[in-house]
N, C-alpha and C. Protein backbone atom coordinates (compact mmCIF):
# COMPACT_ATOMS: atom_id res chain seq x y z
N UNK A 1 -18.64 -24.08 28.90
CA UNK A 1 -17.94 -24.09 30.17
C UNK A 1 -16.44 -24.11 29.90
N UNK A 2 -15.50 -23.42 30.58
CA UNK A 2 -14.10 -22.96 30.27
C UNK A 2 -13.27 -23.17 31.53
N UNK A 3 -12.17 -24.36 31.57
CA UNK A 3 -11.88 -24.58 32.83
C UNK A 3 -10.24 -24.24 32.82
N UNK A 4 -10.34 -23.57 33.54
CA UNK A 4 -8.63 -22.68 33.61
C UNK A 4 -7.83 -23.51 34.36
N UNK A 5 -6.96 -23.64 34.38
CA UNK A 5 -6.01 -24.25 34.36
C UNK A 5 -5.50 -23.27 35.79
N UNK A 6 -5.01 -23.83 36.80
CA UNK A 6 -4.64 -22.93 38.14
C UNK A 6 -3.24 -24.26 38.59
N UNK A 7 -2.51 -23.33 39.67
CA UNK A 7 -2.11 -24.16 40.35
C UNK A 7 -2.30 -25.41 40.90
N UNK A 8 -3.72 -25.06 41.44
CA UNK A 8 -4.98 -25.82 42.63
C UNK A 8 -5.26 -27.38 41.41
N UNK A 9 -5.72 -26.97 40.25
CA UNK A 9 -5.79 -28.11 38.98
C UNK A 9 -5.39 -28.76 37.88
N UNK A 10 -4.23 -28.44 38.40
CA UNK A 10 -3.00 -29.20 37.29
C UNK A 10 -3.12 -30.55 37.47
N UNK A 11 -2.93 -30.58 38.41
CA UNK A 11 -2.96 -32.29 38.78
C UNK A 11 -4.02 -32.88 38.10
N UNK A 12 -5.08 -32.66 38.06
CA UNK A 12 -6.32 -33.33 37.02
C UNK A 12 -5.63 -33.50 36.06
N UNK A 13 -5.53 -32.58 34.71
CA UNK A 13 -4.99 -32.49 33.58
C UNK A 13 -3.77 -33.98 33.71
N UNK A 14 -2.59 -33.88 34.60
CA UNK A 14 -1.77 -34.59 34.65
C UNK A 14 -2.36 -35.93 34.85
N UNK A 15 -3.42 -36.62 36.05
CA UNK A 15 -4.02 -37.52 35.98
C UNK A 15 -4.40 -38.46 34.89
N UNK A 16 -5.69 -37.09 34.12
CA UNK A 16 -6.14 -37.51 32.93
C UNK A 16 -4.99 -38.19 31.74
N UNK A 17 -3.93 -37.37 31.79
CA UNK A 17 -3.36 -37.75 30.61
C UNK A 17 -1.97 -38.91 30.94
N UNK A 18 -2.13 -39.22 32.31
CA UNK A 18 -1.51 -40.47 32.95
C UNK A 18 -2.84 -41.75 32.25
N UNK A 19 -3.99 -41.39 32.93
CA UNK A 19 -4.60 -42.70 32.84
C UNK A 19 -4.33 -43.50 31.31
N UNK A 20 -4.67 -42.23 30.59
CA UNK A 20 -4.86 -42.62 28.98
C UNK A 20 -3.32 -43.00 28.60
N UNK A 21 -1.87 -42.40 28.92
CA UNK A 21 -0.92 -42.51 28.10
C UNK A 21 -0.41 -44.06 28.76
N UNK A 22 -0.26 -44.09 29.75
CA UNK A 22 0.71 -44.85 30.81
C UNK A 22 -0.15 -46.34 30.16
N UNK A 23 -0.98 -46.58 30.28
CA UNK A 23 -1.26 -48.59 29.39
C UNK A 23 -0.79 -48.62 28.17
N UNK A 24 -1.14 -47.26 27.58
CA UNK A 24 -0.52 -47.45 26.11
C UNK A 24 0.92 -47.42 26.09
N UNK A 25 1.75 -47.11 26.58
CA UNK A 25 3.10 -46.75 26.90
C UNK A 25 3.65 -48.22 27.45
N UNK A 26 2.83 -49.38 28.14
CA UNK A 26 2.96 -50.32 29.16
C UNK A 26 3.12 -51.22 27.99
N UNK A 27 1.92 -51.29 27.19
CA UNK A 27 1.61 -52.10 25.86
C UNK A 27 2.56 -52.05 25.04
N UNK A 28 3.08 -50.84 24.94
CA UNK A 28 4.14 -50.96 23.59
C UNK A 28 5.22 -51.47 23.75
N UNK A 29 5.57 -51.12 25.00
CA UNK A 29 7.07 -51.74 25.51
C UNK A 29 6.92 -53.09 25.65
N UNK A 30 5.67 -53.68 26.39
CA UNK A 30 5.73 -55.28 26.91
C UNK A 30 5.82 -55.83 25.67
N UNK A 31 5.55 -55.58 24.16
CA UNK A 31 5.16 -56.46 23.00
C UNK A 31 6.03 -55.52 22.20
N UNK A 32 7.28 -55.00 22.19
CA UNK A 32 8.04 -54.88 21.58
C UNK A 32 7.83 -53.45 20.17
N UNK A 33 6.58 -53.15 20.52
CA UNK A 33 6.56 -52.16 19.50
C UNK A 33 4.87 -51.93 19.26
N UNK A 34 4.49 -50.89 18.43
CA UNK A 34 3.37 -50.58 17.95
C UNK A 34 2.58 -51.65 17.42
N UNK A 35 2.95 -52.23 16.45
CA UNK A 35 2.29 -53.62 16.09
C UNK A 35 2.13 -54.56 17.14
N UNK A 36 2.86 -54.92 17.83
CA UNK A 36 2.64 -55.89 18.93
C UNK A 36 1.98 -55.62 19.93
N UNK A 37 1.76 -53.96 20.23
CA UNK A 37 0.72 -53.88 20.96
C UNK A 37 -0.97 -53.81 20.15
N UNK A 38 -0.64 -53.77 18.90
CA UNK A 38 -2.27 -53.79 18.60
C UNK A 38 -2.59 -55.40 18.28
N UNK A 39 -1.82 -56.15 18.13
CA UNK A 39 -1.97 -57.90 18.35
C UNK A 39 -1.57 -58.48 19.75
N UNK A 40 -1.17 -57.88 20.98
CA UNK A 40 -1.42 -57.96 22.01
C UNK A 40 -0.41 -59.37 22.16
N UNK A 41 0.69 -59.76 21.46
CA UNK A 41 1.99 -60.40 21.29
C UNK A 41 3.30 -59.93 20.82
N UNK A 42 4.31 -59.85 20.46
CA UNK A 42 5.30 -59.72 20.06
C UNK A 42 5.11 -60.34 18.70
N UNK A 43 6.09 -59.47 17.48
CA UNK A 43 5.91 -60.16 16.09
C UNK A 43 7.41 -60.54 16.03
N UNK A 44 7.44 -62.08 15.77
CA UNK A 44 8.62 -62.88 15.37
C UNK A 44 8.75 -62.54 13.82
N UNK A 45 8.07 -62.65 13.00
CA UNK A 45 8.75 -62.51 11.63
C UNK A 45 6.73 -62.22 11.15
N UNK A 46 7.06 -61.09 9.77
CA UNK A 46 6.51 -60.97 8.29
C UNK A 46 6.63 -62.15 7.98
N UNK A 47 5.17 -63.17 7.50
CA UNK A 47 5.74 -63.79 6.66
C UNK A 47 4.96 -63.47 5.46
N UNK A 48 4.42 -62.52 4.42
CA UNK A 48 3.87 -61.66 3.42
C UNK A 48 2.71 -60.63 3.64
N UNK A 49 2.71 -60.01 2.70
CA UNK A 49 1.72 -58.86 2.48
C UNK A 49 1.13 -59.13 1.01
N UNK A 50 -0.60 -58.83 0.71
CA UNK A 50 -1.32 -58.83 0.09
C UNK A 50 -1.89 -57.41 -0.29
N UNK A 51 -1.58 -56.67 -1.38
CA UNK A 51 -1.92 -55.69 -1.60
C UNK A 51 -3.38 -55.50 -2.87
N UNK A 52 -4.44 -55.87 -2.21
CA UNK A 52 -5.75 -55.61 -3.27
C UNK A 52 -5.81 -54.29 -3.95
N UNK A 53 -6.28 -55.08 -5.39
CA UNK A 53 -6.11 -53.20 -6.00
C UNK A 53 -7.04 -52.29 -5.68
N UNK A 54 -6.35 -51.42 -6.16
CA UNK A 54 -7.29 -49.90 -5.17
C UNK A 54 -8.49 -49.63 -5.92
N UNK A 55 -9.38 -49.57 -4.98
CA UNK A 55 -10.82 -48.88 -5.34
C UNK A 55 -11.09 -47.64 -4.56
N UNK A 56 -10.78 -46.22 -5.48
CA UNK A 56 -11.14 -45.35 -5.02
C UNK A 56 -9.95 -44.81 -5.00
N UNK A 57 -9.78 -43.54 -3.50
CA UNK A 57 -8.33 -42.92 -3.75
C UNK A 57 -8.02 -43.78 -2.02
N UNK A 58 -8.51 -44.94 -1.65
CA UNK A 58 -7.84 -45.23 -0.33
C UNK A 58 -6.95 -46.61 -0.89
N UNK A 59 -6.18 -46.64 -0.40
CA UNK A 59 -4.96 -47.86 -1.00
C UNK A 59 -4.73 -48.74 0.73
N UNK A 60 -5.08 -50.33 0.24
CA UNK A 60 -5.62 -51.34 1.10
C UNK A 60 -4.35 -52.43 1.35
N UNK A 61 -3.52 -52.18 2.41
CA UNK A 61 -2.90 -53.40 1.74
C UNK A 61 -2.88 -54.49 3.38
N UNK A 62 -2.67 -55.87 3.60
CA UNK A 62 -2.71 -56.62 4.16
C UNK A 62 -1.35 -57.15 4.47
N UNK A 63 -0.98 -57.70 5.73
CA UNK A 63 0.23 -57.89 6.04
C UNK A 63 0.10 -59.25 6.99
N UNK A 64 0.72 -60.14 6.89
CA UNK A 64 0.52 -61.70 7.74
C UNK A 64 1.89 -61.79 8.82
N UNK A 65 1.68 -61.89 10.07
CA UNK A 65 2.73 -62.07 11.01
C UNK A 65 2.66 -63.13 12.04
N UNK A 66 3.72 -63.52 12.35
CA UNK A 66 3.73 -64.47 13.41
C UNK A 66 4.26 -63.95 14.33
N UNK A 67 3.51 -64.63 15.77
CA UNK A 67 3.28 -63.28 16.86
C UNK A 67 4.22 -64.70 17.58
N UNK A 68 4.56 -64.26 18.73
CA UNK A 68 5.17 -64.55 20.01
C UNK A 68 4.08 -64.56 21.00
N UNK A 69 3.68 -65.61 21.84
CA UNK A 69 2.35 -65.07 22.88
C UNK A 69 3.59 -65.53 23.82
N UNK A 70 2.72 -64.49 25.25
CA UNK A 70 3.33 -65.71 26.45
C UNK A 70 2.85 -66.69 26.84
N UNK A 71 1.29 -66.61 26.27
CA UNK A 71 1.10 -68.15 27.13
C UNK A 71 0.84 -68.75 25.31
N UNK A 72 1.56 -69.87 25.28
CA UNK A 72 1.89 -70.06 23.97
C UNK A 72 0.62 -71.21 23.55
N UNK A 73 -0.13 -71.68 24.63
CA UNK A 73 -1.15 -72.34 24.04
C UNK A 73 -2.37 -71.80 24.26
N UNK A 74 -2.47 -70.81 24.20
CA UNK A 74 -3.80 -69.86 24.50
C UNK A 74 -3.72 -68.73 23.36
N UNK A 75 -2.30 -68.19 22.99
CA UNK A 75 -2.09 -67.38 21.86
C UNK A 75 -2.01 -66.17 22.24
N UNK A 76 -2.46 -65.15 21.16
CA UNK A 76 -2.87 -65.03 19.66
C UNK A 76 -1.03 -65.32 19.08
N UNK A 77 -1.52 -66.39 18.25
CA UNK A 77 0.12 -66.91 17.21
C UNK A 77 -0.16 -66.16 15.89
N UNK A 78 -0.78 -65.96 15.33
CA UNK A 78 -1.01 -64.96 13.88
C UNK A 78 -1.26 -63.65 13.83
N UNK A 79 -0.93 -62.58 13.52
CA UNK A 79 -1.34 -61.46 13.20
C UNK A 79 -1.43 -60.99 11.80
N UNK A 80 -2.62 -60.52 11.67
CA UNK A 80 -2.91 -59.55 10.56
C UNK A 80 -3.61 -58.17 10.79
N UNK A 81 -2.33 -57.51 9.57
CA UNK A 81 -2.08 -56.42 10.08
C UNK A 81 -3.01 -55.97 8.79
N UNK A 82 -4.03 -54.72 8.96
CA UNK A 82 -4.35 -54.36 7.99
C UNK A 82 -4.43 -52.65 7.66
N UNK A 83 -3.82 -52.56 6.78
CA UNK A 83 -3.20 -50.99 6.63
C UNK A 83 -3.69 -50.23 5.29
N UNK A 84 -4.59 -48.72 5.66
CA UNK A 84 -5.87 -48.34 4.88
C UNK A 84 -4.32 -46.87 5.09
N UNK A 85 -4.82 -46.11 3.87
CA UNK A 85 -3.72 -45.15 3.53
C UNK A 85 -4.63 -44.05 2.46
N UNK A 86 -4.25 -42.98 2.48
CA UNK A 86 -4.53 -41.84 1.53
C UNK A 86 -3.66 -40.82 1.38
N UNK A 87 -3.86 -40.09 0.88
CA UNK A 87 -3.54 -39.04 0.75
C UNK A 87 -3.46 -37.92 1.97
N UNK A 88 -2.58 -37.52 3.05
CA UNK A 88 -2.47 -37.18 3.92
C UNK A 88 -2.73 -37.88 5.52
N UNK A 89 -3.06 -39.69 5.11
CA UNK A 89 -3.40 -39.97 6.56
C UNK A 89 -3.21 -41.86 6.02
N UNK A 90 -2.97 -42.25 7.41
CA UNK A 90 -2.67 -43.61 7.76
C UNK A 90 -3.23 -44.50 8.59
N UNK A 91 -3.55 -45.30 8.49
CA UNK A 91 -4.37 -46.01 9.27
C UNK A 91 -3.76 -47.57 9.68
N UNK A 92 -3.60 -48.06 10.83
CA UNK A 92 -2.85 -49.46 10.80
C UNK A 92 -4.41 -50.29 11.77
N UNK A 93 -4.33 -51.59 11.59
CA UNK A 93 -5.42 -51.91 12.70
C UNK A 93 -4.87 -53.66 12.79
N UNK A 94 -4.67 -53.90 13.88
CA UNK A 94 -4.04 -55.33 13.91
C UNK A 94 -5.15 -56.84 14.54
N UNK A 95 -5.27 -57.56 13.94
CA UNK A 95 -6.45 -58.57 14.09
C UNK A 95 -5.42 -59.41 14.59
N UNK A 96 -5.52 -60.17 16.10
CA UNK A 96 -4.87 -61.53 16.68
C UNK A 96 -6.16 -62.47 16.52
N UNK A 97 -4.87 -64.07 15.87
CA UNK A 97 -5.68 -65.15 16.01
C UNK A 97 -5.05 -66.10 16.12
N UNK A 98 -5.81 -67.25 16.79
CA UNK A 98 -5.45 -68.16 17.28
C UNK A 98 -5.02 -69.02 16.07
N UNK A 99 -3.89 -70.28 16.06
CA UNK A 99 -3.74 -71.04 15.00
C UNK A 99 -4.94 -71.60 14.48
N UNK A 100 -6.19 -71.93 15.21
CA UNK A 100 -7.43 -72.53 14.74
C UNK A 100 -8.09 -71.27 14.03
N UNK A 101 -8.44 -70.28 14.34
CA UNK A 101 -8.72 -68.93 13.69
C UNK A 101 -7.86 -68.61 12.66
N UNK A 102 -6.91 -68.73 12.70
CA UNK A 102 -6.33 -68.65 11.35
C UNK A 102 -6.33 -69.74 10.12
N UNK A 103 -6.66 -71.10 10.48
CA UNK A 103 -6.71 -72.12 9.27
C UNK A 103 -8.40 -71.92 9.02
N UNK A 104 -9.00 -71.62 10.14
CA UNK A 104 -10.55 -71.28 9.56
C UNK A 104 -10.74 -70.18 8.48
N UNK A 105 -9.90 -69.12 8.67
CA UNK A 105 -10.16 -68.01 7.93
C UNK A 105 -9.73 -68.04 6.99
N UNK A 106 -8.25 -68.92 6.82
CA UNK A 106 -7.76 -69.20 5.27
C UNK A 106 -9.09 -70.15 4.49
N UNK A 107 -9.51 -71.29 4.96
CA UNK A 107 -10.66 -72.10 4.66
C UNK A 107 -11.59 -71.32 3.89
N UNK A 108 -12.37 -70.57 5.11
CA UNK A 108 -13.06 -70.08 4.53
C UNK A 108 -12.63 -69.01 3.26
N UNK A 109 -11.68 -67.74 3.11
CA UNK A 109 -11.12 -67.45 1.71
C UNK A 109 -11.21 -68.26 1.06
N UNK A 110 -10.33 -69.61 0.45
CA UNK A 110 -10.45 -70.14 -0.28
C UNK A 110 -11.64 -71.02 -0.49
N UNK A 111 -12.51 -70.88 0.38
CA UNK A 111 -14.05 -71.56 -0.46
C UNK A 111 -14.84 -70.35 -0.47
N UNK A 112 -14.71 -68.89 -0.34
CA UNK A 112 -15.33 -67.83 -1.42
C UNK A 112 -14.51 -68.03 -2.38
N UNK A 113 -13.25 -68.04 -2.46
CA UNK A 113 -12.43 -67.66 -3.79
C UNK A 113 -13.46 -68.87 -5.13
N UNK A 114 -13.45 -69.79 -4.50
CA UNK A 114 -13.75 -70.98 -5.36
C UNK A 114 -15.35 -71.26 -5.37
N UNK A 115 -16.23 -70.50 -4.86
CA UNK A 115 -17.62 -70.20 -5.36
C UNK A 115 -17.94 -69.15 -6.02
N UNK A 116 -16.63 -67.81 -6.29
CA UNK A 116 -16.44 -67.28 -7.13
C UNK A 116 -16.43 -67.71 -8.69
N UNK A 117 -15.25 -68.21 -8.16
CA UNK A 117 -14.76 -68.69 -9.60
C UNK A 117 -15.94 -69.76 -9.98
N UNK A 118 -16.33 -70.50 -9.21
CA UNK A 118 -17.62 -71.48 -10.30
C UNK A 118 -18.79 -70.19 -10.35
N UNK A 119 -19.17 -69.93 -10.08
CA UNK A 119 -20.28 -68.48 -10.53
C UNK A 119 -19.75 -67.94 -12.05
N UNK A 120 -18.65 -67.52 -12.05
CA UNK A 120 -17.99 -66.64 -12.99
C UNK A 120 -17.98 -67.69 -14.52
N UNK A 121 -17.61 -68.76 -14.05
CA UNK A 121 -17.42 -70.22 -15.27
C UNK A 121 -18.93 -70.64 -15.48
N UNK A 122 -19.75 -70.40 -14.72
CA UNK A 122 -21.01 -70.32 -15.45
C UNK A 122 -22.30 -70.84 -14.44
């Protein structure tokens, strides 16, 4: 099916590509930028990046931010940003969490890191 484009149906086309652009356009501006709209806060400061070594030809690296919420006791106060890369293409994807979500998730890392390491010691 082949839908031509007329005087009479422009307006669709224009619709369609209102609905989809105009939140994303709303998002970026209210939170200050691309990152802040995929953590759904504003980013006050980087405070590091974790770059795991590469397996394969995709290169992985991790980025830790502190977000700005408006409602400041409801959040998301942490962002991690996690950024997948190759050879001709980019990928960004941003995880918000709450300060309790974030000391859980460090927790938990460091008690795999450390049932690692006793596995490995014997």
């Amino acid at each position: 099916m082949e839908i031509e484009l007329t005087h009479g149906n422009w307006w669709i086309v224009l619709l369609i590509t209102g609905v989809v652009a105009v939140p994303m356009i709303y998002r970026i501006v209210r939170y200050g930028g691309l990152k802040g709209a995929a953590f759904g806060a504003p980013v006050l400061e980087k405070v590091g990046d974790v770059e795991p070594s590469n397996r394969g030809l995709t290169k992985t690296k991790l980025k830790v931010h502190v977000l700005d919420p408006s409602r400041p006791a409801e959040g998301p106060h942490v962002g991690m940003e996690v950024v997948y890369s190759t050879f001709g293409s980019w990928e960004m994807r941003g995880i918000s969490l709450t300060r309790s979500e974030a000391r859980l998730l460090a927790q938990e890392l460091i008690q795999a890191a450390d049932r690692s390491e006793r596995k490995a010691a014997g």
